[in-house]
PDB file of N, CA and C in Angstrom:
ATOM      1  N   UNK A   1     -23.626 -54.672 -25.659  1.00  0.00           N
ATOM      2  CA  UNK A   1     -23.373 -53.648 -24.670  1.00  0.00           C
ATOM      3  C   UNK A   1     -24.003 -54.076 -23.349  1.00  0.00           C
ATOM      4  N   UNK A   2     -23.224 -54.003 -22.138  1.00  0.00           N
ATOM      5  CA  UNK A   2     -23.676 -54.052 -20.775  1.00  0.00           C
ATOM      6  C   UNK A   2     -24.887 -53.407 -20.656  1.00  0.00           C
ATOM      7  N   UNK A   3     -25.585 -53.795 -20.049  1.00  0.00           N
ATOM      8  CA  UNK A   3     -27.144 -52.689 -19.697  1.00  0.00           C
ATOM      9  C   UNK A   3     -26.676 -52.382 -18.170  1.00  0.00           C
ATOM     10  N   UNK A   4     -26.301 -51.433 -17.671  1.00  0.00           N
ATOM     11  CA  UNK A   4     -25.833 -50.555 -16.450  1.00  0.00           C
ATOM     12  C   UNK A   4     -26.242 -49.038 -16.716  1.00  0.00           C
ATOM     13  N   UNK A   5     -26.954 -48.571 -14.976  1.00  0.00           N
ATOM     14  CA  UNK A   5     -26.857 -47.089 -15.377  1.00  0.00           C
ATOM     15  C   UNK A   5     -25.380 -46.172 -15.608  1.00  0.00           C
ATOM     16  N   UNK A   6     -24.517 -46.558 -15.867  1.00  0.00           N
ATOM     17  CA  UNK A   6     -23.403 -45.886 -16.243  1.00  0.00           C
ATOM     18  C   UNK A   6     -23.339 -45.654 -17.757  1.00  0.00           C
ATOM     19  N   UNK A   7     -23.898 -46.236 -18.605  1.00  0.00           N
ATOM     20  CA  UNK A   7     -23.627 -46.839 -20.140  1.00  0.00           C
ATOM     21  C   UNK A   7     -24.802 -45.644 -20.463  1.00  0.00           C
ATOM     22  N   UNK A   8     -24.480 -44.982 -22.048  1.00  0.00           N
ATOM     23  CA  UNK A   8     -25.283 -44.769 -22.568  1.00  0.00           C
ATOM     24  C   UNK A   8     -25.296 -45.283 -24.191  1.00  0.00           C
ATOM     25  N   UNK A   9     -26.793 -45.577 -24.454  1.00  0.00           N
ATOM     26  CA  UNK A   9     -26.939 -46.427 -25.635  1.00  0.00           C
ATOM     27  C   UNK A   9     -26.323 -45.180 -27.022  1.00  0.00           C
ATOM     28  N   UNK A  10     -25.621 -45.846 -28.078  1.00  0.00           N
ATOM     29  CA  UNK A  10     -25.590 -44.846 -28.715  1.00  0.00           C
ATOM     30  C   UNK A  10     -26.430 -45.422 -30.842  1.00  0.00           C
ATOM     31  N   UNK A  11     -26.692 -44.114 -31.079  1.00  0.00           N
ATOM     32  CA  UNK A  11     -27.403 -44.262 -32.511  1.00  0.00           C
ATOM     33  C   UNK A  11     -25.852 -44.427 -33.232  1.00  0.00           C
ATOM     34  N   UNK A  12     -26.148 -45.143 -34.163  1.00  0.00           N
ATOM     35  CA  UNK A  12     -24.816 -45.445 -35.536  1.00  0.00           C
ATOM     36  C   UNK A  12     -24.689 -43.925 -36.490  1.00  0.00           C
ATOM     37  N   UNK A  13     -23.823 -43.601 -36.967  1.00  0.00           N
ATOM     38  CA  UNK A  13     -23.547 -42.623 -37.797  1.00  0.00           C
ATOM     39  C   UNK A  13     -24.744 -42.391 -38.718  1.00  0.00           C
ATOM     40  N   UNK A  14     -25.302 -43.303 -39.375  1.00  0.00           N
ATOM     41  CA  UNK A  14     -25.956 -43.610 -40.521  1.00  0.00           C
ATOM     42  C   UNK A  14     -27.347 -44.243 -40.039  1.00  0.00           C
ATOM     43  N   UNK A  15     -28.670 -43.873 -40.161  1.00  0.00           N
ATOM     44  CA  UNK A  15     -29.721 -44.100 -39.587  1.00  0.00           C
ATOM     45  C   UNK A  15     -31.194 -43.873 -40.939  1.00  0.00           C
ATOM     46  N   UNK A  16     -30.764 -44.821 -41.575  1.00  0.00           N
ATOM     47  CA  UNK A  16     -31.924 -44.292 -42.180  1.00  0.00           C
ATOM     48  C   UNK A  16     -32.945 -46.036 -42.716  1.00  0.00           C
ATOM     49  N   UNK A  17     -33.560 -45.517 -43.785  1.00  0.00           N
ATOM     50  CA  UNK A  17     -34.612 -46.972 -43.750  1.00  0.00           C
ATOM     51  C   UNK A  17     -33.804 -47.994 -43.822  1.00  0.00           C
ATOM     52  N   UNK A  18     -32.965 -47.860 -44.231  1.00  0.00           N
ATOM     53  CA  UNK A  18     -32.141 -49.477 -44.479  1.00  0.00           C
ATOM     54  C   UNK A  18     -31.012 -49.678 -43.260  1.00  0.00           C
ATOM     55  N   UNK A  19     -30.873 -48.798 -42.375  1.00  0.00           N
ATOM     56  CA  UNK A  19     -30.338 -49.637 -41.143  1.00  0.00           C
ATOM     57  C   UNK A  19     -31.912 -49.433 -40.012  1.00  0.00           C
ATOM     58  N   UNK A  20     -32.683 -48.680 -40.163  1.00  0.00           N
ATOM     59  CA  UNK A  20     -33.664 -48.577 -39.321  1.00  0.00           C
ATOM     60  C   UNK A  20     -33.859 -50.352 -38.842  1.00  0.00           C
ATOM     61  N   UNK A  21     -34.156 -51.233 -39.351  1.00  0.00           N
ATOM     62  CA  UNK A  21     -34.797 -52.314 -38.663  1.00  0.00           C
ATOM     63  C   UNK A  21     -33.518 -52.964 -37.709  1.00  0.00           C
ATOM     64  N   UNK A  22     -32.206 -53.386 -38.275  1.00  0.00           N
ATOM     65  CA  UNK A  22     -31.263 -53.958 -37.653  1.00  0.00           C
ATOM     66  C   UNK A  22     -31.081 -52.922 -35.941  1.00  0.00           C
ATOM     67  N   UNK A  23     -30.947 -51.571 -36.669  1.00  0.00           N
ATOM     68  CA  UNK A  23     -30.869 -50.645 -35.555  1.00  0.00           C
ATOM     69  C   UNK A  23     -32.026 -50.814 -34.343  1.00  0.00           C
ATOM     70  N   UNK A  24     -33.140 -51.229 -34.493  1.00  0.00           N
ATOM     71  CA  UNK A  24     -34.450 -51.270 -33.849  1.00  0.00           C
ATOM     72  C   UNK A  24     -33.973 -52.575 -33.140  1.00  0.00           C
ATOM     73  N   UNK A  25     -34.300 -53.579 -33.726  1.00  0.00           N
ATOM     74  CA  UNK A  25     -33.732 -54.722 -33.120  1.00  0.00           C
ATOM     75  C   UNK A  25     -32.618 -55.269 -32.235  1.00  0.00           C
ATOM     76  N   UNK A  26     -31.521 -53.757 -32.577  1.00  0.00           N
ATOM     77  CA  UNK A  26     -30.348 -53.749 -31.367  1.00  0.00           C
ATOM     78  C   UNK A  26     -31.090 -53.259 -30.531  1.00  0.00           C
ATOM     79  N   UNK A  27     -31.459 -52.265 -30.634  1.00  0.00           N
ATOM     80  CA  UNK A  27     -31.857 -50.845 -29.526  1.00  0.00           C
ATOM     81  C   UNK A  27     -32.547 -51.578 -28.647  1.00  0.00           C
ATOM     82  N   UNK A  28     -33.863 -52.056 -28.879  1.00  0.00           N
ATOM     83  CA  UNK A  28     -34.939 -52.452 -28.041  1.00  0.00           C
ATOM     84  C   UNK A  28     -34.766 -53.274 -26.827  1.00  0.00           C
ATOM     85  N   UNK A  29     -34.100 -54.688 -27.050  1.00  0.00           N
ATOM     86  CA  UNK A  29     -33.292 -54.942 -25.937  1.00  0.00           C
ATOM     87  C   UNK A  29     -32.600 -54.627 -24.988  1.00  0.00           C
ATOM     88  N   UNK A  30     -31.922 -53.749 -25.439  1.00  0.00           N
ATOM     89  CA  UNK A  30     -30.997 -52.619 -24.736  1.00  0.00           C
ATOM     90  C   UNK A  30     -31.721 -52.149 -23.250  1.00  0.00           C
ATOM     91  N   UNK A  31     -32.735 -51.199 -24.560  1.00  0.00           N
ATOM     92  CA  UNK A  31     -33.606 -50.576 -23.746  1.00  0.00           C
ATOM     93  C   UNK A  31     -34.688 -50.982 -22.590  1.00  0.00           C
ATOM     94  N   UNK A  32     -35.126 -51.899 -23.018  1.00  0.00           N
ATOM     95  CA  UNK A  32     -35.923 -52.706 -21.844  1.00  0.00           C
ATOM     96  C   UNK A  32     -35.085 -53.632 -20.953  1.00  0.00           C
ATOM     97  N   UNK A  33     -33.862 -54.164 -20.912  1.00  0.00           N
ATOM     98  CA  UNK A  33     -32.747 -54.434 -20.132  1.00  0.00           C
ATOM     99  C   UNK A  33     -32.320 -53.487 -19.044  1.00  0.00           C
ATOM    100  N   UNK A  34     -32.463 -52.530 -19.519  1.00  0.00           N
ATOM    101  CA  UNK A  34     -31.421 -50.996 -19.104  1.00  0.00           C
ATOM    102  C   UNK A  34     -31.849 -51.017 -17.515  1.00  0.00           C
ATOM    103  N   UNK A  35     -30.441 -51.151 -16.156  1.00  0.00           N
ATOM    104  CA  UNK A  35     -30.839 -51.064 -14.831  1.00  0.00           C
ATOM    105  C   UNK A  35     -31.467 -49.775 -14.937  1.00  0.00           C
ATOM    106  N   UNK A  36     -31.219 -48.671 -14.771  1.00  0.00           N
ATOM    107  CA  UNK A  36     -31.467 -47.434 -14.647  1.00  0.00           C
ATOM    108  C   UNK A  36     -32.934 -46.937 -15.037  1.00  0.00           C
ATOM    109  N   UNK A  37     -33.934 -46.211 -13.911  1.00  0.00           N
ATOM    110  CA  UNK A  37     -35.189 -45.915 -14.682  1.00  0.00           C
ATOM    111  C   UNK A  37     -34.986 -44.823 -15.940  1.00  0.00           C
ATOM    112  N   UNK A  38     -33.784 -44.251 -16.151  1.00  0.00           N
ATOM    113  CA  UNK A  38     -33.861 -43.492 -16.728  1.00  0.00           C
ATOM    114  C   UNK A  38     -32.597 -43.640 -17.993  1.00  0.00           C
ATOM    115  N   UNK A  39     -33.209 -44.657 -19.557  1.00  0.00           N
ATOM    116  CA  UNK A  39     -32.239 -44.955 -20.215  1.00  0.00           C
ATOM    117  C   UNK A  39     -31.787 -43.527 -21.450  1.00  0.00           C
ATOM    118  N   UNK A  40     -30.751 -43.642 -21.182  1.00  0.00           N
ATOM    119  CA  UNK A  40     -29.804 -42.132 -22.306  1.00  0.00           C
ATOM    120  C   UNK A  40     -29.463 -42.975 -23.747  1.00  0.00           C
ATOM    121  N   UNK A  41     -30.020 -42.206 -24.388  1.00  0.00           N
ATOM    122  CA  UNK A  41     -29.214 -42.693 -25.760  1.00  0.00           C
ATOM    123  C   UNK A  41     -28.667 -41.427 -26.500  1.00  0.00           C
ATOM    124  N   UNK A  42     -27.621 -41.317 -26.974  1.00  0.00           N
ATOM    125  CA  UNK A  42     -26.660 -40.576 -27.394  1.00  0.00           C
ATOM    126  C   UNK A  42     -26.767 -40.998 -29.300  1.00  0.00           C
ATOM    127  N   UNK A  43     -27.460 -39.318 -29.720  1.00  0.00           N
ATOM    128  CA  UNK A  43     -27.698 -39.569 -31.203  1.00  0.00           C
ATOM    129  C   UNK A  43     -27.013 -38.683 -31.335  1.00  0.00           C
ATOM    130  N   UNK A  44     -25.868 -37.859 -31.183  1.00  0.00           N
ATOM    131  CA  UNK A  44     -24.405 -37.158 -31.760  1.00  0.00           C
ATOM    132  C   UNK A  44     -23.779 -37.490 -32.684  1.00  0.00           C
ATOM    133  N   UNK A  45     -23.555 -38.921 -33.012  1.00  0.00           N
ATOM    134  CA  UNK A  45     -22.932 -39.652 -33.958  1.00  0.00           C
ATOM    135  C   UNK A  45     -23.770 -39.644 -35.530  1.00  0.00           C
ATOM    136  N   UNK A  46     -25.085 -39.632 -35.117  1.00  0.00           N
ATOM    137  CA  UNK A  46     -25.657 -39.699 -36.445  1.00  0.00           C
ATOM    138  C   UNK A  46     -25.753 -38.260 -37.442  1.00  0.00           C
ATOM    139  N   UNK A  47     -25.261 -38.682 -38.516  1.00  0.00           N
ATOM    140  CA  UNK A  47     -24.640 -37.745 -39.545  1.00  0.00           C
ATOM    141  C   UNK A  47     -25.393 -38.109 -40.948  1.00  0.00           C
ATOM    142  N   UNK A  48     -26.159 -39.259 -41.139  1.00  0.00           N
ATOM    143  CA  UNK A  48     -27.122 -39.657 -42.365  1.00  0.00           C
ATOM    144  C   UNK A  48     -28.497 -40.125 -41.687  1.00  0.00           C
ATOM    145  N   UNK A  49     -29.302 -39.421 -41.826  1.00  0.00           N
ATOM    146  CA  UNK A  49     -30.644 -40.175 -41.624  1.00  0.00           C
ATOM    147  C   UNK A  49     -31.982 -39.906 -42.709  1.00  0.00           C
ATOM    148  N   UNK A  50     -32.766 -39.950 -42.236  1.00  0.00           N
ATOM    149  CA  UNK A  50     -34.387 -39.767 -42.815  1.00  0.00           C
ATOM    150  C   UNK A  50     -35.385 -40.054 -41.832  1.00  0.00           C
ATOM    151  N   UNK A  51     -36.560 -39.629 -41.895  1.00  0.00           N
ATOM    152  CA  UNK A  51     -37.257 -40.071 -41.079  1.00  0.00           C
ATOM    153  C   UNK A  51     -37.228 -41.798 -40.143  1.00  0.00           C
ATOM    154  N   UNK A  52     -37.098 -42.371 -40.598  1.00  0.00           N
ATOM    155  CA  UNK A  52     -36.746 -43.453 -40.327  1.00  0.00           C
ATOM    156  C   UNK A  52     -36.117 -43.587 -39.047  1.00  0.00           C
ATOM    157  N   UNK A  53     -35.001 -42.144 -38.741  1.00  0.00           N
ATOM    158  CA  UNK A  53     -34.653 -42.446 -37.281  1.00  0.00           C
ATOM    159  C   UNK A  53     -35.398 -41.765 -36.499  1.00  0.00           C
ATOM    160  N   UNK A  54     -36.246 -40.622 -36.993  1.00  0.00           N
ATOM    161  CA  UNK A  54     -37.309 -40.568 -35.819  1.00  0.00           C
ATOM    162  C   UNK A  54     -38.302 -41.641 -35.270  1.00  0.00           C
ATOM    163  N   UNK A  55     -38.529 -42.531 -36.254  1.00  0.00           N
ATOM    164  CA  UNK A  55     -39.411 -43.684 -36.086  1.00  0.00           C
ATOM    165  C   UNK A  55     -38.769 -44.589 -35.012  1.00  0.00           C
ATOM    166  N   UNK A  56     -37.374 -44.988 -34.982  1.00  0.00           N
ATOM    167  CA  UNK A  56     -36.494 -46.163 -34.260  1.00  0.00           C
ATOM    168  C   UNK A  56     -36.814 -44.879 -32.957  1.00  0.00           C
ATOM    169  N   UNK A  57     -36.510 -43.724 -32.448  1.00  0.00           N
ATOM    170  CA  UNK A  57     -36.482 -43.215 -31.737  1.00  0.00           C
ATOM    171  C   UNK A  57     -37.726 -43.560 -30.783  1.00  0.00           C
ATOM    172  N   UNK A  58     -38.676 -43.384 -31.857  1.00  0.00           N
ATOM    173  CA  UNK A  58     -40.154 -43.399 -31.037  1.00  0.00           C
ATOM    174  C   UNK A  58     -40.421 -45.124 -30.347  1.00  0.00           C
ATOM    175  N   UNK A  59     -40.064 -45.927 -31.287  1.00  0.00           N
ATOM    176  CA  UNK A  59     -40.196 -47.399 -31.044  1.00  0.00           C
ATOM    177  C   UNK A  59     -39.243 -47.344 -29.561  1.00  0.00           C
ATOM    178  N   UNK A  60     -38.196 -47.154 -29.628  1.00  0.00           N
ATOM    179  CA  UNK A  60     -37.081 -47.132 -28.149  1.00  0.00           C
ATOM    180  C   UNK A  60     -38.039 -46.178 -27.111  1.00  0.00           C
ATOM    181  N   UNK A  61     -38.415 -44.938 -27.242  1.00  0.00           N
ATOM    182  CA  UNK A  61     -39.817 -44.693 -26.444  1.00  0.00           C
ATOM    183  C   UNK A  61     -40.629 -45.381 -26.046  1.00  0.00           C
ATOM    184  N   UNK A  62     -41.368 -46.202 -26.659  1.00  0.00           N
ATOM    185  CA  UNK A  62     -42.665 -47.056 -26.617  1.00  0.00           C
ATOM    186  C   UNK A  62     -42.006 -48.298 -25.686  1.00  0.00           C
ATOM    187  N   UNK A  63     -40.701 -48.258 -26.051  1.00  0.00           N
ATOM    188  CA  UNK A  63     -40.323 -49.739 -25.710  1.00  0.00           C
ATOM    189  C   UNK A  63     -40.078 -49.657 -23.778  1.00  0.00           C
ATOM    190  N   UNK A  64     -39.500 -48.166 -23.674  1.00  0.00           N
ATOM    191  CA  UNK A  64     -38.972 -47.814 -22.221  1.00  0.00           C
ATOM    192  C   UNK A  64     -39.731 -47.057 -21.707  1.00  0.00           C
ATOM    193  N   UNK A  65     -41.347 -47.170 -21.847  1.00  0.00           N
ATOM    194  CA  UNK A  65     -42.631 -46.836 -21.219  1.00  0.00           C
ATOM    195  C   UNK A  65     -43.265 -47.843 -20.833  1.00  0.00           C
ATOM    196  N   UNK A  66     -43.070 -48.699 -21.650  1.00  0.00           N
ATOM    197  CA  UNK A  66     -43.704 -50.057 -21.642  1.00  0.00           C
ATOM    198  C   UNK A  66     -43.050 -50.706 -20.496  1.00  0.00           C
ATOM    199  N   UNK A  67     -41.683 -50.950 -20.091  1.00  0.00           N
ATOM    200  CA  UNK A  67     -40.881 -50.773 -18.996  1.00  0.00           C
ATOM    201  C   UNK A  67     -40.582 -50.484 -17.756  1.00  0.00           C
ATOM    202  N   UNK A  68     -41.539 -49.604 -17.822  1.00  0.00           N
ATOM    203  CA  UNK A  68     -41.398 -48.188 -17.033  1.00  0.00           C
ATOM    204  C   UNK A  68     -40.307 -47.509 -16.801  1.00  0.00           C
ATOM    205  N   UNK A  69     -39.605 -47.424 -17.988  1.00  0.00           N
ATOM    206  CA  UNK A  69     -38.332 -46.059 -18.004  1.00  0.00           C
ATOM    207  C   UNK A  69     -38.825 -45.150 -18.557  1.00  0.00           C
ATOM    208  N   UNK A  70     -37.771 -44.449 -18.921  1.00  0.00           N
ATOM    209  CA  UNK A  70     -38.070 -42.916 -19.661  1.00  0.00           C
ATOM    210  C   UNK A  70     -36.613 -42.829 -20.669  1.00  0.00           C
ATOM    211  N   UNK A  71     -36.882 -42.668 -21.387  1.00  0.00           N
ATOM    212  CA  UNK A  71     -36.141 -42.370 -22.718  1.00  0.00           C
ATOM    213  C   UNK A  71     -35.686 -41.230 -22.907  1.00  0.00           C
ATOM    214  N   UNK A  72     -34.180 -40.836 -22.597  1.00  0.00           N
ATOM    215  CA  UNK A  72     -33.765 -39.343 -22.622  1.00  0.00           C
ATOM    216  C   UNK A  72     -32.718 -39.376 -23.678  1.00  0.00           C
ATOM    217  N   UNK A  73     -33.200 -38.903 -24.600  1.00  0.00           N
ATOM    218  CA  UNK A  73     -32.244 -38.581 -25.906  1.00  0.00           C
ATOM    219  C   UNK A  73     -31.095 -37.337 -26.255  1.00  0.00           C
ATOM    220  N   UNK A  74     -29.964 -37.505 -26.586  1.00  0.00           N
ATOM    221  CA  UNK A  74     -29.544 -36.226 -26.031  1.00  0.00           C
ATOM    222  C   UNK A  74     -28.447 -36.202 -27.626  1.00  0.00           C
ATOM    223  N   UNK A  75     -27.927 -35.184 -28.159  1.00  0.00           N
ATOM    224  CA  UNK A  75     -26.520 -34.903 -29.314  1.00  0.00           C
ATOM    225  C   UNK A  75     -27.868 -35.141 -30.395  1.00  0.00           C
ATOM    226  N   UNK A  76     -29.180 -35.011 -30.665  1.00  0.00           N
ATOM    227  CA  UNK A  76     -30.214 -35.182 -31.706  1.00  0.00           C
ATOM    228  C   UNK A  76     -29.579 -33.591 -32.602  1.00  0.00           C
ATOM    229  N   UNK A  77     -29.192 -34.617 -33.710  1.00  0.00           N
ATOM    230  CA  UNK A  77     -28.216 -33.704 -34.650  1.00  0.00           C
ATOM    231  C   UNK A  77     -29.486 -32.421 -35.111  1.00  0.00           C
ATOM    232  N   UNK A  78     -28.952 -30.901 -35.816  1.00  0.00           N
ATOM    233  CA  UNK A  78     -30.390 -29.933 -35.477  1.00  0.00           C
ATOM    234  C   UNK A  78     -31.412 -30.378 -36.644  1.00  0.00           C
ATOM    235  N   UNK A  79     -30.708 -31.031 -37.712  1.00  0.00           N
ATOM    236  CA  UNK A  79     -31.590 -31.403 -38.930  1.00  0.00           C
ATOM    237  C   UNK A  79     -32.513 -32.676 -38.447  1.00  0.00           C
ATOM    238  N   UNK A  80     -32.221 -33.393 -37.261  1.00  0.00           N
ATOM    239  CA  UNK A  80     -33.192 -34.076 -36.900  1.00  0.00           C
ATOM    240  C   UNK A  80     -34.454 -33.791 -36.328  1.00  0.00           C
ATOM    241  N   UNK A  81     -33.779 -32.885 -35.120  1.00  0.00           N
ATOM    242  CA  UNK A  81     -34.781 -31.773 -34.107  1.00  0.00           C
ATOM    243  C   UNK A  81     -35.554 -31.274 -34.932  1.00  0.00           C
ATOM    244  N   UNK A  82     -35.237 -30.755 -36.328  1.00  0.00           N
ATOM    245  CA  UNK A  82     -36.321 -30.471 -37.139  1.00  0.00           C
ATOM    246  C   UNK A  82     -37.542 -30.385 -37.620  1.00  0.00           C
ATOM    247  N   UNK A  83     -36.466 -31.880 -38.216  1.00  0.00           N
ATOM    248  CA  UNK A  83     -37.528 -32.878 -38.819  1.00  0.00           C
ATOM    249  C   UNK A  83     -38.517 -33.463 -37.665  1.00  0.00           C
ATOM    250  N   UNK A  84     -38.261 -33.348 -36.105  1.00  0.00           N
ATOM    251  CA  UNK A  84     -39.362 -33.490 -35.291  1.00  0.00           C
ATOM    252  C   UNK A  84     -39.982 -32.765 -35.078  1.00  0.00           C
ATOM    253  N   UNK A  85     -39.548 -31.590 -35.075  1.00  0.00           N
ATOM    254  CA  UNK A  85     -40.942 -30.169 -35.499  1.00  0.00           C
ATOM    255  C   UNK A  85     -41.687 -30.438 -35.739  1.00  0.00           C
ATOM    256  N   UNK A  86     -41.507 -30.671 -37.567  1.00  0.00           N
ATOM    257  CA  UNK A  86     -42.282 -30.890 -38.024  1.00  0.00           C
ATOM    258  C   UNK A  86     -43.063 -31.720 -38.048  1.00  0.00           C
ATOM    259  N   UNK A  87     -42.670 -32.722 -37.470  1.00  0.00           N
ATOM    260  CA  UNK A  87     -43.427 -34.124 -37.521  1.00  0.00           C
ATOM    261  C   UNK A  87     -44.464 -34.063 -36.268  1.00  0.00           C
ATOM    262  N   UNK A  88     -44.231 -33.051 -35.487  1.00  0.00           N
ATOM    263  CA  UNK A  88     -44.953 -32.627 -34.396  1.00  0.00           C
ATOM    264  C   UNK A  88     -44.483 -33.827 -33.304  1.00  0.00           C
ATOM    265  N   UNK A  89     -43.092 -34.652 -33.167  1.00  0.00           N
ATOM    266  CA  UNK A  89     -42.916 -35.531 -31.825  1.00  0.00           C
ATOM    267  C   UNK A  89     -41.709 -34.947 -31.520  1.00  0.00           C
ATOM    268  N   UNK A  90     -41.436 -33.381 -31.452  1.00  0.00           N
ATOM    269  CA  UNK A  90     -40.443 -33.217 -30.990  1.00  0.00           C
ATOM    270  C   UNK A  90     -40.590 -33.076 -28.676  1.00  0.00           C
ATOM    271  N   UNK A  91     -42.103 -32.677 -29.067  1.00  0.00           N
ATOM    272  CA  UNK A  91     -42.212 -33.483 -27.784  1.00  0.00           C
ATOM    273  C   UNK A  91     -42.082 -34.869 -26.866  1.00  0.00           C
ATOM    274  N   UNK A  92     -41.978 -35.429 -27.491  1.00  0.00           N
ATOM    275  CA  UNK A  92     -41.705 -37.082 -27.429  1.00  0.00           C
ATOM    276  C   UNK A  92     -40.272 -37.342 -26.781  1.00  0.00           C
ATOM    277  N   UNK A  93     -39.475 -36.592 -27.654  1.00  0.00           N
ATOM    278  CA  UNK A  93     -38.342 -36.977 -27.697  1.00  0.00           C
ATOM    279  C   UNK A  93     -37.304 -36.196 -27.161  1.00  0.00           C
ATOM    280  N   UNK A  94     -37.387 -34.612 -26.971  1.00  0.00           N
ATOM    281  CA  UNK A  94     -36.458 -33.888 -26.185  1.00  0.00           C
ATOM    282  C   UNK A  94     -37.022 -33.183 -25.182  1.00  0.00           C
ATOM    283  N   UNK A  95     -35.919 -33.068 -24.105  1.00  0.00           N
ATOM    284  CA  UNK A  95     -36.714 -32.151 -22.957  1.00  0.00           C
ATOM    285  C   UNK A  95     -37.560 -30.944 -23.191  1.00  0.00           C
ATOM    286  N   UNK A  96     -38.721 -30.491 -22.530  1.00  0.00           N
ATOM    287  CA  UNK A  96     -39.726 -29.744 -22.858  1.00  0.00           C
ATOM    288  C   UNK A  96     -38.847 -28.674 -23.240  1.00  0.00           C
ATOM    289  N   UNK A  97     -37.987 -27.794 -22.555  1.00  0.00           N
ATOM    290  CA  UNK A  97     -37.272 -26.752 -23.079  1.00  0.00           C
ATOM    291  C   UNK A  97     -36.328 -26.435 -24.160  1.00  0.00           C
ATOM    292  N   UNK A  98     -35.830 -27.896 -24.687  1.00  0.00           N
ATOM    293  CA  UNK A  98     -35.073 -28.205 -25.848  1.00  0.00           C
ATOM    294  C   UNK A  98     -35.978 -28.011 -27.079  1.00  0.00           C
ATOM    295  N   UNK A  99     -37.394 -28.576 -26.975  1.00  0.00           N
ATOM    296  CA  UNK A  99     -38.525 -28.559 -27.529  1.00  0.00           C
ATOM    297  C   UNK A  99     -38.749 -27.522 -28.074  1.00  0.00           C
ATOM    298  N   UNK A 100     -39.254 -26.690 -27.111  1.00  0.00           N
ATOM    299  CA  UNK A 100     -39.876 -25.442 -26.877  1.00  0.00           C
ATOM    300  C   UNK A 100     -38.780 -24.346 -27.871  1.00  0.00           C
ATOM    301  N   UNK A 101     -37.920 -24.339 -27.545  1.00  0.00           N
ATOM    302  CA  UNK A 101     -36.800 -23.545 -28.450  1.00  0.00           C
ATOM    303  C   UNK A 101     -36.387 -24.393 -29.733  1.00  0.00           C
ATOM    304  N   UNK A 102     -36.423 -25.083 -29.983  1.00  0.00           N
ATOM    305  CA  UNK A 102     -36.439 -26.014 -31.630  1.00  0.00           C
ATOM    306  C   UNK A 102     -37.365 -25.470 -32.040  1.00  0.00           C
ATOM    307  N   UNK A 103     -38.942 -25.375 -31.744  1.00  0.00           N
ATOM    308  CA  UNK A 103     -40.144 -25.059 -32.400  1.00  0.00           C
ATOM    309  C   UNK A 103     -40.251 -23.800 -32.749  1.00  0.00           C
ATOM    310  N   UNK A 104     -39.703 -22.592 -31.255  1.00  0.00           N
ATOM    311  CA  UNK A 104     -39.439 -20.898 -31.818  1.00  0.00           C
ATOM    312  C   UNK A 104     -38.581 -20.654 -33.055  1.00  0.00           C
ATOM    313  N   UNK A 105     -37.691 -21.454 -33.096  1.00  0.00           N
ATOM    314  CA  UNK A 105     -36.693 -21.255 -33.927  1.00  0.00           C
ATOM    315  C   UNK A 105     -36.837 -21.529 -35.426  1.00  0.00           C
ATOM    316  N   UNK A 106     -37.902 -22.741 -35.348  1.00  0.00           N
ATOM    317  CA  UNK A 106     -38.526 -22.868 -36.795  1.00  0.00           C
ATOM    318  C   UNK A 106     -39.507 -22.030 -37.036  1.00  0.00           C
ATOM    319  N   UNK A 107     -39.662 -21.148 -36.513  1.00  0.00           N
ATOM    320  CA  UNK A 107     -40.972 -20.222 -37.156  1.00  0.00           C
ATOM    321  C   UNK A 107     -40.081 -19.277 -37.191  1.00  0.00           C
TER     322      UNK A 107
END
């Protein structure tokens, strides 16, 4: 994939420990390539995961801080948003107000 701010990176249907590393190893490049200070990745598509894609999520974070981008994640299917509840990085990963209402909603 082109790295341009027009492009947004997208997650595979299927995201769990056994595509997590191949997936990481695409992503990361991507991401630290990416013209734009501000890289989008589009997780709409993903329909199988496990923790595992919160982990690739956080690594693509780490990777576009390190950078100095910012990592804006957006279609984070709701069983994921969840599972970041709980995991307590749903701050990490969605806008404070996306956040903020994922977390009311689980209590």
């Amino acid at each position: 994939m082109a790295n341009n701010s027009s492009q947004t990176l997208q997650l595979p249907r299927e995201l769990t420990y056994r595509q997590a590393r191949e997936c990481l190893l695409s992503l990361r490049p991507q991401v630290t390539a990416f013209a734009a200070p501000q890289v989008p990745v589009d997780a709409s598509a993903v329909k199988v995961f496990d923790s595992s894609a919160l982990a690739v999520l956080l690594a693509c974070r780490r990777a576009a801080l390190e950078a100095g981008k910012q990592l804006v994640v957006s279609g984070l299917p709701k069983g994921l948003k969840s599972m970041a509840v709980l995991y307590g990085v749903d701050g990490l990963l969605l806008p404070p107000a996306e956040a903020d209402a994922t977390a009311a909603q689980q209590r």
